[in-house]
Protein backbone atom coordinates (compact mmCIF):
# COMPACT_ATOMS: atom_id res chain seq x y z
CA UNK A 1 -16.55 3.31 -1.97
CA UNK A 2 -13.45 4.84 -0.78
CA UNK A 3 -13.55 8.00 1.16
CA UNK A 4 -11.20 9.69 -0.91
CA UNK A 5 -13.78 9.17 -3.87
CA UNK A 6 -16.79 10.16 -1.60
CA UNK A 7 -15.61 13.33 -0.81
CA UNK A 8 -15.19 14.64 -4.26
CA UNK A 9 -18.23 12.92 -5.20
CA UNK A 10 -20.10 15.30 -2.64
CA UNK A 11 -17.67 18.36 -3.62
CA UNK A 12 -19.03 17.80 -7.54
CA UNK A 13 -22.78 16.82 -6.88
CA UNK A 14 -22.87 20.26 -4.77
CA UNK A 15 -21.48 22.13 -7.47
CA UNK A 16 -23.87 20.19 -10.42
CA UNK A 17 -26.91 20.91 -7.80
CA UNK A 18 -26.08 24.72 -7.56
CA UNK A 19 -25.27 24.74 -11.39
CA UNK A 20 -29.16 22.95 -11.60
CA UNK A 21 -31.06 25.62 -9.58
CA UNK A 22 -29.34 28.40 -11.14
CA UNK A 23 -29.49 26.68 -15.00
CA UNK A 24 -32.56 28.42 -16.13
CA UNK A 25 -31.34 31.51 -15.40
CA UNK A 26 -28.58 30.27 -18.01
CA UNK A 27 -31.05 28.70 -20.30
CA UNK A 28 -28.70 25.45 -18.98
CA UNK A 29 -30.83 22.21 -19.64
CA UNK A 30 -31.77 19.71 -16.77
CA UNK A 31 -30.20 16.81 -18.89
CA UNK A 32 -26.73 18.10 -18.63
CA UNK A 33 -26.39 18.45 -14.67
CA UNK A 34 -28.03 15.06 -14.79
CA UNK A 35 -25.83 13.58 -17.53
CA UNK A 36 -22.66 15.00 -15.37
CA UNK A 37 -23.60 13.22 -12.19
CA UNK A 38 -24.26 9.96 -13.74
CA UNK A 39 -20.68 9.80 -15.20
CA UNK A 40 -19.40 11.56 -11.64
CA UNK A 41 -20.67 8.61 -10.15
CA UNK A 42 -19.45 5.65 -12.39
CA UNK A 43 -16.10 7.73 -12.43
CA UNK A 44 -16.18 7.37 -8.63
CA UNK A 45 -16.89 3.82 -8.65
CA UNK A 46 -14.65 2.92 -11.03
CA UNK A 47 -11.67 4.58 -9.11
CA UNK A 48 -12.85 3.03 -5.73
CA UNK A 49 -13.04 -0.49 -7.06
CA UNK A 50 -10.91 -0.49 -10.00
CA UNK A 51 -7.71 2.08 -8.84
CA UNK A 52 -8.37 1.30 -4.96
CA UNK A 53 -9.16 5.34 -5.06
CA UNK A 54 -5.84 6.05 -6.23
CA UNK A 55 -7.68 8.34 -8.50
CA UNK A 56 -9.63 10.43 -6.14
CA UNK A 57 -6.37 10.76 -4.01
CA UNK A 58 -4.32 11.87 -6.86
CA UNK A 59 -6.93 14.72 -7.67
CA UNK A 60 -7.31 15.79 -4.13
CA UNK A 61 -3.56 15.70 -4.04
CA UNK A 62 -2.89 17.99 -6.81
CA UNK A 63 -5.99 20.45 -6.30
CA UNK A 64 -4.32 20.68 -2.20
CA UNK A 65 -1.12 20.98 -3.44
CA UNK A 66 -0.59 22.80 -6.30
CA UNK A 67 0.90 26.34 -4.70
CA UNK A 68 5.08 26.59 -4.42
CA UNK A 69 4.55 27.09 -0.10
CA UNK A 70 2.86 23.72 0.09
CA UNK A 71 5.46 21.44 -2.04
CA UNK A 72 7.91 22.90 -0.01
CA UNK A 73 6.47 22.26 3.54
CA UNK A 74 5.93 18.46 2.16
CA UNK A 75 9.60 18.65 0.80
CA UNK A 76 11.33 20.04 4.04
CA UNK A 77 8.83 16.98 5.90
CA UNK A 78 10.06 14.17 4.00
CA UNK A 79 13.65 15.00 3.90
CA UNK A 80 13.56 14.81 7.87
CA UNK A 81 11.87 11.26 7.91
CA UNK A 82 14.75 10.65 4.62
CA UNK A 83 17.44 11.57 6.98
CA UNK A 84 16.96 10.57 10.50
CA UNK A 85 16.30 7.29 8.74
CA UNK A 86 19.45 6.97 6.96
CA UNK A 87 21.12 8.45 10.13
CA UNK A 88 19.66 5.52 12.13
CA UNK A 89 20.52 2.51 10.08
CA UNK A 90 17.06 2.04 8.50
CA UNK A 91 17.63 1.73 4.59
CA UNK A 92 15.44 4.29 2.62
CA UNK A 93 14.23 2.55 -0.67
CA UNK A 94 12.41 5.25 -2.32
CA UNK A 95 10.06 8.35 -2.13
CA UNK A 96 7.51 10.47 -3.70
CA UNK A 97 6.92 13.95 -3.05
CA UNK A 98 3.43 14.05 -4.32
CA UNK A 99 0.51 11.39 -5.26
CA UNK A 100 1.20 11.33 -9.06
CA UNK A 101 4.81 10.61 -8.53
CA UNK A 102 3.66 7.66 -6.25
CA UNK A 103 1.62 6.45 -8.92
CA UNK A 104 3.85 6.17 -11.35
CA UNK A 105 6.41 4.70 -8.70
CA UNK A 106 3.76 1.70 -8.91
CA UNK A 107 3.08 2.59 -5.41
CA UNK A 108 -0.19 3.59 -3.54
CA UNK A 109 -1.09 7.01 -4.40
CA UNK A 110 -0.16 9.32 -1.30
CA UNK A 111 3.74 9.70 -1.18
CA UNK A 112 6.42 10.02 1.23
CA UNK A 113 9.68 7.94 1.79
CA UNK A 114 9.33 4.49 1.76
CA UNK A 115 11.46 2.10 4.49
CA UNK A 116 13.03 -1.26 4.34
CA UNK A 117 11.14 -2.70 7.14
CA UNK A 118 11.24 -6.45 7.02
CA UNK A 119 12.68 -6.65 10.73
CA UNK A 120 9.86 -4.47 11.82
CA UNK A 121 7.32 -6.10 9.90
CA UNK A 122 8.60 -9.80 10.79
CA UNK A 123 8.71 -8.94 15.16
CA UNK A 124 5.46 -7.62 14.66
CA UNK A 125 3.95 -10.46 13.05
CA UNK A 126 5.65 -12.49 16.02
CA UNK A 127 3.52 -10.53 18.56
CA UNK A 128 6.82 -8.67 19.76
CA UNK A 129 8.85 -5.51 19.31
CA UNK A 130 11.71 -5.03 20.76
CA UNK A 131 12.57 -1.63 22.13
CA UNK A 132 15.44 -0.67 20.55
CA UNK A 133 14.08 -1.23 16.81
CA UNK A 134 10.56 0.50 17.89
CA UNK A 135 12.75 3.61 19.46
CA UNK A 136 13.91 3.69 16.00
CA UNK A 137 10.67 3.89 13.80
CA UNK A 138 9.08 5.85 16.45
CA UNK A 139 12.25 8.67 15.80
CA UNK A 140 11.68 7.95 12.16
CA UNK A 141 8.03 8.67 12.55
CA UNK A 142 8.19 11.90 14.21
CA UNK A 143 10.89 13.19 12.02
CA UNK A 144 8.91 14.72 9.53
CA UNK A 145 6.58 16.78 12.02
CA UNK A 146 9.85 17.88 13.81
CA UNK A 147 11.49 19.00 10.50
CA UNK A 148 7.93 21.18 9.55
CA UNK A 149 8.12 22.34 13.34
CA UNK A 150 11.67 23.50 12.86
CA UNK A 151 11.50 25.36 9.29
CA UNK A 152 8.01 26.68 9.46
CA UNK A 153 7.56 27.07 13.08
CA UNK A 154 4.11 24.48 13.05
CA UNK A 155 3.39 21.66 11.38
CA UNK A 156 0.42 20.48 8.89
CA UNK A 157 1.54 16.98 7.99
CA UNK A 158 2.43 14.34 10.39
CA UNK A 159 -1.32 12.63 11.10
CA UNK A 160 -0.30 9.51 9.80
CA UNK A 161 2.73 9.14 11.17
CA UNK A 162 1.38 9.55 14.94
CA UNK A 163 -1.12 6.86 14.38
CA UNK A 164 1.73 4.32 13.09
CA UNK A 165 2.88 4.55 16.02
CA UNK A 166 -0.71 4.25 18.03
CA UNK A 167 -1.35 1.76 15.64
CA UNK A 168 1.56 -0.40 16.66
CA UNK A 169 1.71 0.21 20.42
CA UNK A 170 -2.10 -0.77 20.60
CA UNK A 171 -1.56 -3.76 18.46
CA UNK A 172 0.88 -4.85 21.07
CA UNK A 173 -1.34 -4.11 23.78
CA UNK A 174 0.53 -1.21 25.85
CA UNK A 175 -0.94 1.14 28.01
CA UNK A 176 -2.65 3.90 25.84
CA UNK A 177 -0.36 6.71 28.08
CA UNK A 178 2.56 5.58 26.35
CA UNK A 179 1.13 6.41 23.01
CA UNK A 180 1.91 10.04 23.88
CA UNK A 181 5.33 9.08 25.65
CA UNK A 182 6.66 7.11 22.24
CA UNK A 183 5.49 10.27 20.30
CA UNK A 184 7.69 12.73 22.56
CA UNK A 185 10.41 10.91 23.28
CA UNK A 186 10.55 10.05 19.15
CA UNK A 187 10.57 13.97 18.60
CA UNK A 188 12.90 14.86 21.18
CA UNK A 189 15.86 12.25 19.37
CA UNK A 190 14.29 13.58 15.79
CA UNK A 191 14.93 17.07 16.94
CA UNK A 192 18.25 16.16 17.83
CA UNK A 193 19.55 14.39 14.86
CA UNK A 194 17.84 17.13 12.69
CA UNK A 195 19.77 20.55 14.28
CA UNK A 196 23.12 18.07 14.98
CA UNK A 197 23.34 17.43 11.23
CA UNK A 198 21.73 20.61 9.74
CA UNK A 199 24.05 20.79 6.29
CA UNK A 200 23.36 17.50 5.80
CA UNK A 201 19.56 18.16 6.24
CA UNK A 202 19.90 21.29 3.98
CA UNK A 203 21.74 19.49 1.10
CA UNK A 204 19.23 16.73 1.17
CA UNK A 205 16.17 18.94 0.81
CA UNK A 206 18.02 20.71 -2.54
CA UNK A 207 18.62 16.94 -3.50
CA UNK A 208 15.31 15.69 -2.94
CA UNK A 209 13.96 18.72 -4.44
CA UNK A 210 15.56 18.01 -7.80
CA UNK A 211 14.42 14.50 -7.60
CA UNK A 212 18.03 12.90 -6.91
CA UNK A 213 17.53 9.05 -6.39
CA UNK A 214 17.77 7.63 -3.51
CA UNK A 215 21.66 6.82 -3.88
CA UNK A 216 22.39 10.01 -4.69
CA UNK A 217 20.66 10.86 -1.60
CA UNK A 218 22.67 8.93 0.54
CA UNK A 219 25.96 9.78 -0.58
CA UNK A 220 25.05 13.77 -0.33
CA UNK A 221 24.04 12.84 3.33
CA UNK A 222 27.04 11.35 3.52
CA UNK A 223 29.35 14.36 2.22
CA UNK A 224 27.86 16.82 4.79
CA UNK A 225 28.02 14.77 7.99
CA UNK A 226 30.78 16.53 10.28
């Protein structure tokens, strides 16, 4: 079962078990916390098996997400991967700002901006990378942690994107102390791109906000380079 599905699972039997011992204080029957954790847990399954957890993630997602500060730190995060990809040649084919939009995008259920990344994909599958397209997706990476870093002082998101790029380095067999040197280096150019081309970054986060497509996106990027 997928961990995303586990974890509410536990969240909802602890609340049925506390709703249990306190029930006959609320003339509450046993059959109904029963009942509820039986359908819980076919629920559960179903969305593990059925929706690849899609389900679980999508709840998680809104119940995490719901307040006005937290769409906007995952807004301001995405636009910087949005832009120091377009700023760097890599096409941007899409995003989601949330799980349910994702979802309905036909895509797994956890957002973001999505890449074209068939020359990544294709040296990787070769066993190689060469340096100058993995300086690239490395900068891309690290652009949404520098964006939080730079608007909010900290960032929340960004766990993922580190362990692309751990991912990839181990799968290519570097030394595990360039992990750490990919992930600087990445946020120093980020960093860079982000307070050289601040309008444009600006403009694309109102853009983005009001769900502009991803040509529109491009062409406001575009309008507010100097």
């Amino acid at each position: 079962m997928k961990q995303t599905s586990l974890n509410i699972v536990a969240i909802f039997v602890f609340a049925i078990t506390i709703s249990t011992l306190l029930g006959p204080a609320f003339n509450l029957s046993p059959a109904v916390p029963a009942l509820a954790i039986f359908c819980l847990l076919g629920l559960a399954t179903l969305d593990s098996f059925q929706w690849q957890g899609q389900g679980g993630t999508i709840l998680l997602d809104f119940l995490a997400g719901s307040s006005k500060a937290k769409r906007d730190r995952i807004l301001h995060h995405e636009a910087g991967h949005f832009l120091v990809a377009h700023l760097l040649g890599i096409p941007v084919t899409g995003y989601a700002l949330n799980a349910w939009e994702a979802f309905k995008q036909g895509q797994s259920a956890q957002g973001g901006v999505r890449f074209q990344d068939a020359e990544l994909a294709s040296q990787l599958q070769n066993g190689t990378l060469s340096s100058h397209i993995l300086d690239k997706y490395c900068t891309v990476w690290m652009a949404g942690i520098v964006a939080e870093n730079l608007v909010y002082g900290n960032a929340e998101g960004g766990a993922e994107d580190r362990t692309k790029i751990s991912a990839i380095l181990t799968q290519l067999r570097r030394p595990t102390a360039e992990i750490k040197l990919k992930q600087n280096w990445g946020s120093l150019q980020a960093k860079n791109l982000i307070e050289s081309h601040n309008s444009a970054y600006q403009a694309l986060v109102s853009a983005m906000e009001q769900r502009a497509t991803v040509s529109d996106c491009c062409n406001i990027i575009q309008q507010n380079l100097h």
